[in-house]
Protein backbone atom coordinates (compact mmCIF):
# COMPACT_ATOMS: atom_id res chain seq x y z
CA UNK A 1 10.43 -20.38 26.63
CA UNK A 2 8.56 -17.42 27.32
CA UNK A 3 9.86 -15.34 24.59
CA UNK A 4 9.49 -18.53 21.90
CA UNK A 5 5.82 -18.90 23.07
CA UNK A 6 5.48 -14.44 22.57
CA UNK A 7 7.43 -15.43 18.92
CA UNK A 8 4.93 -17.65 17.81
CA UNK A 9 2.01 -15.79 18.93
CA UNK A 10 3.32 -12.75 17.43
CA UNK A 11 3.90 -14.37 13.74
CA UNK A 12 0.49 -16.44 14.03
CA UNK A 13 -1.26 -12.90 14.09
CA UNK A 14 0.51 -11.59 11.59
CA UNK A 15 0.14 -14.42 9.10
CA UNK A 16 -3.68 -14.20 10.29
CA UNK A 17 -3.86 -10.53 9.79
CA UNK A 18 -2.92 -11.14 6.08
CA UNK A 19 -4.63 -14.23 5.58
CA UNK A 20 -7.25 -11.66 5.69
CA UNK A 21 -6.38 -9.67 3.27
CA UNK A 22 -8.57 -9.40 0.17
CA UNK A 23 -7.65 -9.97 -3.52
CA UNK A 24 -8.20 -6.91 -5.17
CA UNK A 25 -7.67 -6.01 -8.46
CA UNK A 26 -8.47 -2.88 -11.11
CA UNK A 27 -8.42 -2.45 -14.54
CA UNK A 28 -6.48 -1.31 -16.88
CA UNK A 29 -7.83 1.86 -19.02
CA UNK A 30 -7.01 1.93 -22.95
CA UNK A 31 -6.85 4.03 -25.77
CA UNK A 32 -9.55 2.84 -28.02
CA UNK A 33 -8.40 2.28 -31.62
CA UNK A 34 -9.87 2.08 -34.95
CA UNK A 35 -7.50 -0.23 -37.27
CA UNK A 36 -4.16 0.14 -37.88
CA UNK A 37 -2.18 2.43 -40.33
CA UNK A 38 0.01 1.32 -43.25
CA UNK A 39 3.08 1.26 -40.76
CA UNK A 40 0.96 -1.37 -38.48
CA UNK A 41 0.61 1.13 -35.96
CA UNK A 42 -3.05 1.27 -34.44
CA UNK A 43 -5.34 4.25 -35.14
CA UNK A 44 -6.21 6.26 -31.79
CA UNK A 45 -10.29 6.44 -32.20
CA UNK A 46 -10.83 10.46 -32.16
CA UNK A 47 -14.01 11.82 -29.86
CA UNK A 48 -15.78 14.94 -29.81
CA UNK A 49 -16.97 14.88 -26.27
CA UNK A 50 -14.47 15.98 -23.53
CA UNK A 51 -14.99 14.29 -20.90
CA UNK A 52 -15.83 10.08 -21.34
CA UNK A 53 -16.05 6.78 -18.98
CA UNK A 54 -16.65 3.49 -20.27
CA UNK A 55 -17.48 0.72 -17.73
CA UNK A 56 -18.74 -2.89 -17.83
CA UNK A 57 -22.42 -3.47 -16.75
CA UNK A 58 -21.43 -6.27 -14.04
CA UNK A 59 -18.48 -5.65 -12.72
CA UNK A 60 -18.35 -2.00 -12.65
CA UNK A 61 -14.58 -2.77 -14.49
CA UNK A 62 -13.46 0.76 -15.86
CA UNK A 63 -12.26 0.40 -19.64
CA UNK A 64 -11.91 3.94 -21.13
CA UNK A 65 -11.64 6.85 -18.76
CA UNK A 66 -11.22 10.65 -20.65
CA UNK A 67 -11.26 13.60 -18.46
CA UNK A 68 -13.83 11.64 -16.20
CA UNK A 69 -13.53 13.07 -12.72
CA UNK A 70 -13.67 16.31 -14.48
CA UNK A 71 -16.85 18.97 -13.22
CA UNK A 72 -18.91 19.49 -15.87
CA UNK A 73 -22.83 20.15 -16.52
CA UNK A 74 -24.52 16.87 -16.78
CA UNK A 75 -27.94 18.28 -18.32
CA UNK A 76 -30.31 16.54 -18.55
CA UNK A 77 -28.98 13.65 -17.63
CA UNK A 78 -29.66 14.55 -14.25
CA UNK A 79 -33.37 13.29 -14.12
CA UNK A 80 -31.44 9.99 -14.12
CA UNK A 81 -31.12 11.00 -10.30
CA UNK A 82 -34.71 11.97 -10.05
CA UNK A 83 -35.63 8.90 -11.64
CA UNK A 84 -34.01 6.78 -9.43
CA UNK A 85 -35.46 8.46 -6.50
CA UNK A 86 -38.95 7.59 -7.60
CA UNK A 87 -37.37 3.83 -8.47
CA UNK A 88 -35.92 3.78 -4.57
CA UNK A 89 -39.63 4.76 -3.70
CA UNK A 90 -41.53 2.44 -5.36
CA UNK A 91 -39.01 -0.28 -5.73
CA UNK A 92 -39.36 -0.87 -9.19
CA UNK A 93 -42.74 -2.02 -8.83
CA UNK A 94 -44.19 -1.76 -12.43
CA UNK A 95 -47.88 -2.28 -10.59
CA UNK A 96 -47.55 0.38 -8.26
CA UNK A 97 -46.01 3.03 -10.60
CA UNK A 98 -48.76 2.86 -12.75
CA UNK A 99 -51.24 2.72 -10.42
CA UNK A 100 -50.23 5.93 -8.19
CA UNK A 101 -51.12 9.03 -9.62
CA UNK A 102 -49.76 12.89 -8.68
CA UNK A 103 -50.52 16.47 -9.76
CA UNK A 104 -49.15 19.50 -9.04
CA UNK A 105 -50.13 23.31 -9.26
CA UNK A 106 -48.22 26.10 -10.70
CA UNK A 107 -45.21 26.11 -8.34
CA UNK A 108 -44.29 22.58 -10.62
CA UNK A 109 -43.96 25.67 -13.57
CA UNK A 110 -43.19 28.98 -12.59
CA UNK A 111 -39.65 28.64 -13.31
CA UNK A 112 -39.94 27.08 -15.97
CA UNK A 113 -42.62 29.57 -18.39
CA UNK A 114 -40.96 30.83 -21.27
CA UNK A 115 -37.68 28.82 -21.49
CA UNK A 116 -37.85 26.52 -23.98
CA UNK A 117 -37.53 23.90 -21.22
CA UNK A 118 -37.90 20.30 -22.90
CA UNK A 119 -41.78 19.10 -21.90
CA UNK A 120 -44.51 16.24 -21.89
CA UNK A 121 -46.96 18.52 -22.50
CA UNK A 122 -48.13 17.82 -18.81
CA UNK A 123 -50.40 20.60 -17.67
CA UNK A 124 -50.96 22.28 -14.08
CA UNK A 125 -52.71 20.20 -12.18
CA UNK A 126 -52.84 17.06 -14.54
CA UNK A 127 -53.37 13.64 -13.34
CA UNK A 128 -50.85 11.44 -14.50
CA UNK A 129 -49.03 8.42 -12.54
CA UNK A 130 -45.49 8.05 -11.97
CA UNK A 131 -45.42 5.24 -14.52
CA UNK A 132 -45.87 8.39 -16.92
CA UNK A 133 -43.50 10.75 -15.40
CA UNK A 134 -40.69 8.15 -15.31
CA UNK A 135 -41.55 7.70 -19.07
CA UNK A 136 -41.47 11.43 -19.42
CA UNK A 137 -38.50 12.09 -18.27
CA UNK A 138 -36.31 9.22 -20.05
CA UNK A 139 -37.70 9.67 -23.49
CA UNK A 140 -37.93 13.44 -23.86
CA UNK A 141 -36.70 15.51 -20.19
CA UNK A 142 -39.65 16.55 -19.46
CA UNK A 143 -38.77 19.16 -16.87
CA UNK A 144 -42.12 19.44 -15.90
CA UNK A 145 -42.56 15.83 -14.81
CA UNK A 146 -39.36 15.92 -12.91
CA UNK A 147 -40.54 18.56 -10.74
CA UNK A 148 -44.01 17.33 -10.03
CA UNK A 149 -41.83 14.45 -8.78
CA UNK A 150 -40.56 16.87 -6.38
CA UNK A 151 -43.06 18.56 -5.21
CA UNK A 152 -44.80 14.81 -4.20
CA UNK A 153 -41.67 13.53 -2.72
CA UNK A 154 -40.66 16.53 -0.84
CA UNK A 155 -41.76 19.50 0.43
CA UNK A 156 -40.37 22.08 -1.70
CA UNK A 157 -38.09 21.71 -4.90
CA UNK A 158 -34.85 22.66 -3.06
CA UNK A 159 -35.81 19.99 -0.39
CA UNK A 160 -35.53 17.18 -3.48
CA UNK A 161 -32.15 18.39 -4.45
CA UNK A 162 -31.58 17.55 -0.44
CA UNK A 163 -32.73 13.78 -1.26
CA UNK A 164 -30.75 13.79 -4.61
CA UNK A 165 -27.39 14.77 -3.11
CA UNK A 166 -27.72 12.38 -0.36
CA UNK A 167 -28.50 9.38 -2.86
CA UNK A 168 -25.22 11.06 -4.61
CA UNK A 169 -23.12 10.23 -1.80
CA UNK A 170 -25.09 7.19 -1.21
CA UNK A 171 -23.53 6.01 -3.97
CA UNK A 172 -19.84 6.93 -4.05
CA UNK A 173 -20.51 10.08 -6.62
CA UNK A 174 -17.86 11.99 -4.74
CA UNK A 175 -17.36 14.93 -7.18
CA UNK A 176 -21.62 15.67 -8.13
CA UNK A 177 -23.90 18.30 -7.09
CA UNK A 178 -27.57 18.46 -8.10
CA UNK A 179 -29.48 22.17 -7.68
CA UNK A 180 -32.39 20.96 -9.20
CA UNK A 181 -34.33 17.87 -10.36
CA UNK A 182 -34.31 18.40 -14.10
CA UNK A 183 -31.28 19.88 -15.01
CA UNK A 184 -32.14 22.74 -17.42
CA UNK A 185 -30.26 25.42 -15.27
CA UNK A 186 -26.52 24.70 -15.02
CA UNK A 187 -25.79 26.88 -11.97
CA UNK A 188 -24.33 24.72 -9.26
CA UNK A 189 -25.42 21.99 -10.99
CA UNK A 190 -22.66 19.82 -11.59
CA UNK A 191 -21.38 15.74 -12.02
CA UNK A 192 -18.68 13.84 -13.77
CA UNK A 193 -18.57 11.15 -16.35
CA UNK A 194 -17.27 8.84 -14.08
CA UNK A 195 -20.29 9.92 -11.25
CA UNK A 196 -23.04 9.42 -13.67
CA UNK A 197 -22.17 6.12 -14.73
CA UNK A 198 -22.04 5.00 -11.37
CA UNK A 199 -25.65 6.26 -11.15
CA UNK A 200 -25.93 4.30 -14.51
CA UNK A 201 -24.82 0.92 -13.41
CA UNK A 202 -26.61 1.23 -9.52
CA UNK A 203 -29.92 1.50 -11.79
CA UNK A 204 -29.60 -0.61 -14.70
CA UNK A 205 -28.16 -3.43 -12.04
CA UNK A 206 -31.67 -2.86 -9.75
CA UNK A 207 -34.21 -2.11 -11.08
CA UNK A 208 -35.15 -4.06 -14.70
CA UNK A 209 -38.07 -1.89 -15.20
CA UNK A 210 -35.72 1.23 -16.27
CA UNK A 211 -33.75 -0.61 -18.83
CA UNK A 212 -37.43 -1.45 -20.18
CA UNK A 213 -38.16 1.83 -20.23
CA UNK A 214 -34.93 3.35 -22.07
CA UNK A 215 -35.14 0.82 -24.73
CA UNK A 216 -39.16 2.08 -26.34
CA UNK A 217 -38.77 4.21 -29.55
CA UNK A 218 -41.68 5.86 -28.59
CA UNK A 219 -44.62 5.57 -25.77
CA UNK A 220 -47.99 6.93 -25.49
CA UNK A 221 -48.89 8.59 -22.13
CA UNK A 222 -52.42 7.47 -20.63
CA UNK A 223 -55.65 9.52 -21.49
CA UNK A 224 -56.50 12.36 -18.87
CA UNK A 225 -58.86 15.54 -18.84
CA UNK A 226 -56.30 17.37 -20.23
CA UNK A 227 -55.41 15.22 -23.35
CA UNK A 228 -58.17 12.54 -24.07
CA UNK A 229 -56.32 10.40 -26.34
CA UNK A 230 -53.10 10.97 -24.44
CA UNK A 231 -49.54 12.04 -25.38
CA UNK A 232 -47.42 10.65 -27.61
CA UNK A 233 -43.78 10.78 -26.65
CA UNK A 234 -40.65 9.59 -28.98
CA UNK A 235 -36.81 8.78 -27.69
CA UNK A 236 -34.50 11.14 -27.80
CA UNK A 237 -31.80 9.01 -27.72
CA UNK A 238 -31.49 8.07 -31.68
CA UNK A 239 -29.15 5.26 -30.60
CA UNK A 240 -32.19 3.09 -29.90
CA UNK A 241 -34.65 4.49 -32.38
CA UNK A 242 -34.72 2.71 -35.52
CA UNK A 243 -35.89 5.44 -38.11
CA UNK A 244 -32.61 7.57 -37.34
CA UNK A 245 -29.33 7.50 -38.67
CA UNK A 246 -27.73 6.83 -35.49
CA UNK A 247 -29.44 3.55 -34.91
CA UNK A 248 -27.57 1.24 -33.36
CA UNK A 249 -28.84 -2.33 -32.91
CA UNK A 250 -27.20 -3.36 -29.98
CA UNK A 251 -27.97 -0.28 -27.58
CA UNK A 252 -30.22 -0.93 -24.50
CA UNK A 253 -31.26 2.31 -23.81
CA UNK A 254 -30.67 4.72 -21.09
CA UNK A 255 -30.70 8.72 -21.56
CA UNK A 256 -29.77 11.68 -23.76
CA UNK A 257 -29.47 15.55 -23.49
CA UNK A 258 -28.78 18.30 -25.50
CA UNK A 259 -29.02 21.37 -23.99
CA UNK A 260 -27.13 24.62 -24.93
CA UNK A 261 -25.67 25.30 -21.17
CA UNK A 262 -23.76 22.04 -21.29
CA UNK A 263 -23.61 20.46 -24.92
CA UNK A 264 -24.67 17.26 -26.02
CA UNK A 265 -24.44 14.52 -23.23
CA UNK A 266 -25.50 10.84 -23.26
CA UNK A 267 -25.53 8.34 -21.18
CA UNK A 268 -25.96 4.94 -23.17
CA UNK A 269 -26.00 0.85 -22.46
CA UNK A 270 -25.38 -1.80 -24.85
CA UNK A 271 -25.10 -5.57 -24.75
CA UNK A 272 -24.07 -8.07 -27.21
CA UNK A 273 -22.80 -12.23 -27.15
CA UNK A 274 -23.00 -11.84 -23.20
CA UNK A 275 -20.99 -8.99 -22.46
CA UNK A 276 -22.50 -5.56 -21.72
CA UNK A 277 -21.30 -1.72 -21.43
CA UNK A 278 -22.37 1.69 -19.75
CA UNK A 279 -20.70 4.76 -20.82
CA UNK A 280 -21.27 7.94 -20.26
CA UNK A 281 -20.29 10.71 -22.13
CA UNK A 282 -20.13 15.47 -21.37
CA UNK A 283 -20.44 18.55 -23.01
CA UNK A 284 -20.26 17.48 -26.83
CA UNK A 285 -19.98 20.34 -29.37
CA UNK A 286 -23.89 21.91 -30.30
CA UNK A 287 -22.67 23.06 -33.73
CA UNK A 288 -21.36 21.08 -36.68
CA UNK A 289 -17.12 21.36 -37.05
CA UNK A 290 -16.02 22.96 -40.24
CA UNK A 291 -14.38 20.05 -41.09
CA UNK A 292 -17.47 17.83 -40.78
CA UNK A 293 -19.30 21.03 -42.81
CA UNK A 294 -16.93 20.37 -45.60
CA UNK A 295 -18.17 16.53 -45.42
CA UNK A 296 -21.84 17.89 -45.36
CA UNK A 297 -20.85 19.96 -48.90
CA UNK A 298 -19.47 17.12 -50.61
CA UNK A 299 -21.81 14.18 -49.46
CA UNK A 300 -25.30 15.95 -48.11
CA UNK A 301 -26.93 12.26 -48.03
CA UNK A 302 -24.40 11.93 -45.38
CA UNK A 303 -25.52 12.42 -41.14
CA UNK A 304 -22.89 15.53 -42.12
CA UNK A 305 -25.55 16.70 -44.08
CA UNK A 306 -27.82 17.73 -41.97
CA UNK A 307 -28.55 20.74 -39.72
CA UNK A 308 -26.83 19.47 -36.77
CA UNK A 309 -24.32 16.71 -36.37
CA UNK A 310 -24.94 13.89 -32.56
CA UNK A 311 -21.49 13.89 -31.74
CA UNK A 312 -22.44 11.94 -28.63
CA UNK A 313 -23.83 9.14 -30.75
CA UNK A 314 -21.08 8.74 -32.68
CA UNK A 315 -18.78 8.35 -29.77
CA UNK A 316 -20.49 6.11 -28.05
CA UNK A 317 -21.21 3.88 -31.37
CA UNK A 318 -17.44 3.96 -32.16
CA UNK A 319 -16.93 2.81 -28.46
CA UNK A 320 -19.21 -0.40 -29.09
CA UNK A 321 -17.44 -0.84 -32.02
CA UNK A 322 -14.01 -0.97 -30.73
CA UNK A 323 -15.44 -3.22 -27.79
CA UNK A 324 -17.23 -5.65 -29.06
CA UNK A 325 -14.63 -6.56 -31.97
CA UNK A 326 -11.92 -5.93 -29.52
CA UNK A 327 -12.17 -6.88 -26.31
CA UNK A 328 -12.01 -10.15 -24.31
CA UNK A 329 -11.77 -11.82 -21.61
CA UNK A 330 -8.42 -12.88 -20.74
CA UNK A 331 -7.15 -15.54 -17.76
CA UNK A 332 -4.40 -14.18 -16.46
CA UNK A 333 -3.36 -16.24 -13.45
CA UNK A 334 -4.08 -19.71 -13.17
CA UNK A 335 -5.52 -20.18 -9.54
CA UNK A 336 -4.06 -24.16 -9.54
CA UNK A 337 -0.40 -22.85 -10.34
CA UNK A 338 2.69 -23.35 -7.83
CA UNK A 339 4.34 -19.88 -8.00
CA UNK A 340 7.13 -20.29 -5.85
CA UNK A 341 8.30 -21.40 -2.30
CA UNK A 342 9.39 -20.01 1.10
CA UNK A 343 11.39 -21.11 3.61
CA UNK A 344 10.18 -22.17 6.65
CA UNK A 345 11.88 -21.99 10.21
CA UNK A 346 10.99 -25.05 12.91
CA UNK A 347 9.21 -27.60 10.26
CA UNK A 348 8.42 -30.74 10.91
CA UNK A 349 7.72 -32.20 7.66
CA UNK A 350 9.99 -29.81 6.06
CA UNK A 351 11.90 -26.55 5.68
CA UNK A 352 9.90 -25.13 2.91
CA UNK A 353 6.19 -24.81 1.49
CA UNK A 354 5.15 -24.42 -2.02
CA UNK A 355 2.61 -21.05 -2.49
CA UNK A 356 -0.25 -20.63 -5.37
CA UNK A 357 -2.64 -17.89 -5.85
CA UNK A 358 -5.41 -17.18 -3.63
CA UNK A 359 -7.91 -17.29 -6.83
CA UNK A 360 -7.40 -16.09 -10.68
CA UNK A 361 -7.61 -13.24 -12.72
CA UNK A 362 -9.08 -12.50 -15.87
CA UNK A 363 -9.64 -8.91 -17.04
CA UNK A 364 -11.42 -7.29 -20.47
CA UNK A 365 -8.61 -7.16 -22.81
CA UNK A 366 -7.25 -6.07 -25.93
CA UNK A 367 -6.88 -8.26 -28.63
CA UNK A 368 -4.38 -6.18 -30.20
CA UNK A 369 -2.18 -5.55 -27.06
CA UNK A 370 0.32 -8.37 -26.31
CA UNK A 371 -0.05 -10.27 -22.65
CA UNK A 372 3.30 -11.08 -22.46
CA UNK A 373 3.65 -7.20 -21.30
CA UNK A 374 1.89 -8.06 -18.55
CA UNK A 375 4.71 -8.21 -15.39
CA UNK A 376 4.17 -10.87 -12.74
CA UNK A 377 5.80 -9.09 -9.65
CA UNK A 378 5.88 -11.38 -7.02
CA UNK A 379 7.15 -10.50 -3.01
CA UNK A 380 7.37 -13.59 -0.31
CA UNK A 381 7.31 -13.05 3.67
CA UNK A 382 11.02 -13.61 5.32
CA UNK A 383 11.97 -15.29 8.28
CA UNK A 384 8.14 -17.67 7.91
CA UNK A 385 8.11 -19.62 11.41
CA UNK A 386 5.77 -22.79 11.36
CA UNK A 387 3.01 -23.90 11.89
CA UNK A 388 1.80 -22.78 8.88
CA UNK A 389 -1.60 -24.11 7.74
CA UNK A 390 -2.87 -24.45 4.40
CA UNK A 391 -4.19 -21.73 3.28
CA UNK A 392 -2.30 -18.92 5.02
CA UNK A 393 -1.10 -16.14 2.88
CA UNK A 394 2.79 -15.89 2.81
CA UNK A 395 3.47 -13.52 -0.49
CA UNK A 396 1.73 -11.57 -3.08
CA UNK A 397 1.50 -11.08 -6.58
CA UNK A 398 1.11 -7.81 -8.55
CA UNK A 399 0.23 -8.11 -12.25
CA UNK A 400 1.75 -4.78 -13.70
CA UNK A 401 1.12 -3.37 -16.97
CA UNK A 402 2.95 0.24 -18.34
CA UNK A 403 3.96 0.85 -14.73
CA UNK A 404 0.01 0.59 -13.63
CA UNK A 405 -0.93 -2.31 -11.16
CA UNK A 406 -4.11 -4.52 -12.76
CA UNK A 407 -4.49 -6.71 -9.87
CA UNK A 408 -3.18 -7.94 -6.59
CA UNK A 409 -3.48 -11.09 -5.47
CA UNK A 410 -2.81 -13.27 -2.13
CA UNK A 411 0.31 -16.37 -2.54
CA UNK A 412 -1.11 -18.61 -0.07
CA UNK A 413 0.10 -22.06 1.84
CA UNK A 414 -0.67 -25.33 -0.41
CA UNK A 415 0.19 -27.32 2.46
CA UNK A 416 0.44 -27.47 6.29
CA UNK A 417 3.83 -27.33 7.88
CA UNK A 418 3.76 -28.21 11.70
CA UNK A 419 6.21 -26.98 14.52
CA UNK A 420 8.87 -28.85 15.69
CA UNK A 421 9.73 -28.12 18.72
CA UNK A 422 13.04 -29.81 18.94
CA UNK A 423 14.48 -27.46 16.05
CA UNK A 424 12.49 -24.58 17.99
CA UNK A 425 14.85 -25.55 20.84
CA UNK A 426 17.87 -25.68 19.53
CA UNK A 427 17.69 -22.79 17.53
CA UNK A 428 16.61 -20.30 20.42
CA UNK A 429 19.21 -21.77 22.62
CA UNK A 430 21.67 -21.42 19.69
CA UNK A 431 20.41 -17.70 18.71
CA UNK A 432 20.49 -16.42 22.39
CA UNK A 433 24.62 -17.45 22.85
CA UNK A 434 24.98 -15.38 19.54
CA UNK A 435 22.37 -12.56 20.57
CA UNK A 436 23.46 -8.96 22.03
CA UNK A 437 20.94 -9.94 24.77
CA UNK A 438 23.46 -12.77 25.99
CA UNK A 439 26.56 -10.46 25.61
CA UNK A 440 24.95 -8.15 27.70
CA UNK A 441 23.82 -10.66 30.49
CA UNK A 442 27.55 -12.07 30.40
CA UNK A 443 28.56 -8.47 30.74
CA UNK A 444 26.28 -7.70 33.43
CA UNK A 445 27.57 -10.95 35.12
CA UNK A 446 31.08 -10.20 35.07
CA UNK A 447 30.74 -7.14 36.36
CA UNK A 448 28.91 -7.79 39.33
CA UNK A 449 31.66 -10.72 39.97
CA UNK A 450 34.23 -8.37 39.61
CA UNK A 451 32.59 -5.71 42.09
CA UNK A 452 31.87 -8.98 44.25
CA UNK A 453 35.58 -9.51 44.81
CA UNK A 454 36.96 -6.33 45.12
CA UNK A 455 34.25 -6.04 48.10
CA UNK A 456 35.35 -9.33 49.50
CA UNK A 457 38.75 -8.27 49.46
CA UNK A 458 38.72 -5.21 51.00
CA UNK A 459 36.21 -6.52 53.83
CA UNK A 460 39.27 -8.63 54.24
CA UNK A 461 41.74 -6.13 54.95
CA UNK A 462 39.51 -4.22 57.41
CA UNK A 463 38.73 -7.60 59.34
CA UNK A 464 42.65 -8.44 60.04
CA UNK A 465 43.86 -4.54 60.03
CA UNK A 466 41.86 -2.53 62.26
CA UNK A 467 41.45 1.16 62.32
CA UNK A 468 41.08 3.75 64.78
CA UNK A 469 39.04 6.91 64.71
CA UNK A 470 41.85 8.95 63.17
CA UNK A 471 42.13 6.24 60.52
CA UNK A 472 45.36 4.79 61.59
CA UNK A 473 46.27 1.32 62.62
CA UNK A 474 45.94 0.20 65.86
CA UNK A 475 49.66 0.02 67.24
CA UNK A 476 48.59 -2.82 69.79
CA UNK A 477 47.74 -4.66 66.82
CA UNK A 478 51.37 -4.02 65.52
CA UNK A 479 52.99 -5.49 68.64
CA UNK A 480 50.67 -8.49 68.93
CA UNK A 481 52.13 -9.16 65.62
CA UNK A 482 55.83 -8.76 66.45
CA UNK A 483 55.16 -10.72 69.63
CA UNK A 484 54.42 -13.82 66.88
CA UNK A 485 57.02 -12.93 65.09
């Protein structure tokens, strides 16, 4: 009874242990297309930037993922860091950012004279509030205003990149390190796609007041002593400015960069009929191709046209497109299904219980890639002793796509199946005749019987024969015996 009661202790941790387990599931990642050819065979979407990784807003649900744990120079993108600093600071209060003002002396410049170093025109020593350098930053990387950030937040410059590489790690961005606050030098200064639009996501998600920001096509910077009527400052990123060819109407902001150490970079949201998207895109080319110079030639009313092609624009537009005419959400388990059963050992009400999902899945989708590719692999605990409650997880189910796992997810109990301890009975006492325990115990039984007798029976001999000291037997004994006889 003992080793019944160990049994069922044993098995109700087990099923409790992955009761606990959590449904998990991931995403698939796809090759975005753009229509089909004339053998009905879809059109891989080509991109100029290297390195690319598209996520939903919510869920953080990765949907297009090129090169993005690879290390490359984020430029200017990393104010995005700095930016959230000051948002982790203040957080988000609108009031308080534009009522706390900072300055800082020449140490905010020195590395910065004679660079060509993006600016707000923000002098030495200049008023301004952090309202303004936030602005500053997003619409034009202003390298300036990121490190009179620093040198108010910390106590030297390299002591901010301390505070931004913590808030890296903070957040998971595992291959990412920041040597200054701005960006504009590329030593040691380093992130991936898939880093930054964690960043993306962690502030979009908190703090309303920076999506606000990233969406103005321009902003004028409040009056000071330096500049009496103020500054005007425009977007950069010509995704969200109406007036440029690259307009896009359903972009939500964020940040660009193009800097000659590390390309043309963006880092872009958009939202349309409820669903919304961050990517985040490295190191596009500077210069035009030669093929896109031969478009230039023969249509120069074309964006080819110009001096200098956004490659990083048209990416991330092409993106959108593909998303918002392609993707949807897609139920792919029904949480109210049976799956299948298991058998269960000792039931009272019976030998089996039915098992259904611990909850559904749905996942972004394709509408151009077939579900029925989608594998239901499906794996049930053996040898299931009641009671089993309702509820208790007994299998699993893996939905597999192209040998990649989308999602994992719990079979649990639909019912309760209580012990009976009759059937317990029986079957132990049943089991333990036909166990290698009992053989041995019979074994060990016979054996000592058998030593047990040959013991007796030599004890027996000694009594009625004795011995003398020379280990012969004792003649009197002989005669008393032939005197009987």
């Amino acid at each position: 009874m003992r080793f019944a009661k160990r049994l069922c202790l044993l098995l109700t941790a087990v099923v409790a242990f992955v009761t606990a387990l959590p449904l998990s599931a991931q995403a698939v990642v796809f090759t975005p297309t753009n229509g089909k050819d004339e053998n009905e065979v879809p059109v891989p979407i080509y991109f100029y930037s290297p390195s690319i990784y598209m996520i939903a807003t919510d869920s953080g649900e990765p949907l297009v993922d090129i090169n993005s744990e690879e290390k490359l120079c984020p430029g200017y993108l990393t104010q995005l860091m700095t930016c959230a600093i000051i948002l982790d600071e203040f957080d988000g209060n609108e009031k308080k950012l534009k009522e706390t003002y900072v300055s800082a002396g020449n140490d905010a410049y020195d590395e910065l004279y004679d660079t060509g170093a993006p600016t707000a025109d923000i002098r030495p020593n200049e008023v301004v509030s952090y309202y303004d350098l936030l602005v500053s930053m997003i619409l034009c990387s202003s390298c300036e205003a990121a490190n009179i950030t620093s040198l108010n937040m910390a106590e030297s410059l390299f002591d901010f990149t301390v505070k931004m590489n913590d808030k890296a790690k903070e957040l998971g961005m595992e291959n990412t390190n920041f040597s200054s606050s701005h960006g504009f030098f590329v030593t040691q200064n380093y992130s991936t796609a898939k880093d930054m639009a964690k960043l993306c996501r962690y502030i979009v998600n908190k703090y309303p007041i920076f999506k606000k920001i990233t969406i103005m096509e321009n902003y004028q910077l409040e009056a000071t002593d330096f500049h009496s009527e103020g500054t005007t400052l425009y977007n950069d990123n010509y995704l969200v400015t109406s007036y440029s060819p690259y307009y896009y109407a359903k972009a939500d902001g964020l940040k660009s960069s193009v800097q000659s150490g590390s390309g043309r970079c963006l880092a872009s949201l958009a939202s349309y009929d409820g669903s919304s998207y961050i990517i985040v895109s490295l190191n596009a080319p500077m210069d035009k191709t030669p093929s896109d110079i031969n478009k230039g030639e023969q249509n120069p009313d074309s964006i080819y046209g110009a001096d200098y092609v956004s490659y990083s624009m048209l990416d991330h537009a092409a993106l959108y497109n593909w998303a918002f005419t392609s993707l949807y959400q897609t139920d792919f388990i029904n949480p109210n299904s049976e799956i299948t059963d298991v058998k269960v050992e000792f039931g009272n009400e019976a030998d089996y219980v039915n098992l259904k999902p611990a909850g559904g899945c749905s996942l972004l989708w394709p509408a151009d890639v077939p579900t029925d590719k989608v594998k239901q692999n499906i794996t049930v605990m053996h040898n299931v002793v009641a009671p089993i409650e309702k509820g208790d997880a007994l299998g699993k189910m893996e939905l597999e796509y192209e040998g990649e796992v989308l999602a994992s997810i719990d079979l649990i109990a639909t019912s309760t199946v209580t012990r009976s301890q009759s059937k317990s009975t029986v079957k132990i006492a049943s089991s333990f005749y036909r166990s290698s325990e009992f053989r041995w115990a019979l074994f060990i039984i016979i054996m000592i019987f058998t030593v047990y007798s040959v013991g007796y029976f030599i004890y027996l001999q000694l009594k009625y024969l004795k011995i003398d000291d020379n280990g012969n037997a004792d003649p009197k004994n002989k005669k008393k015996k032939k005197k009987k006889q």
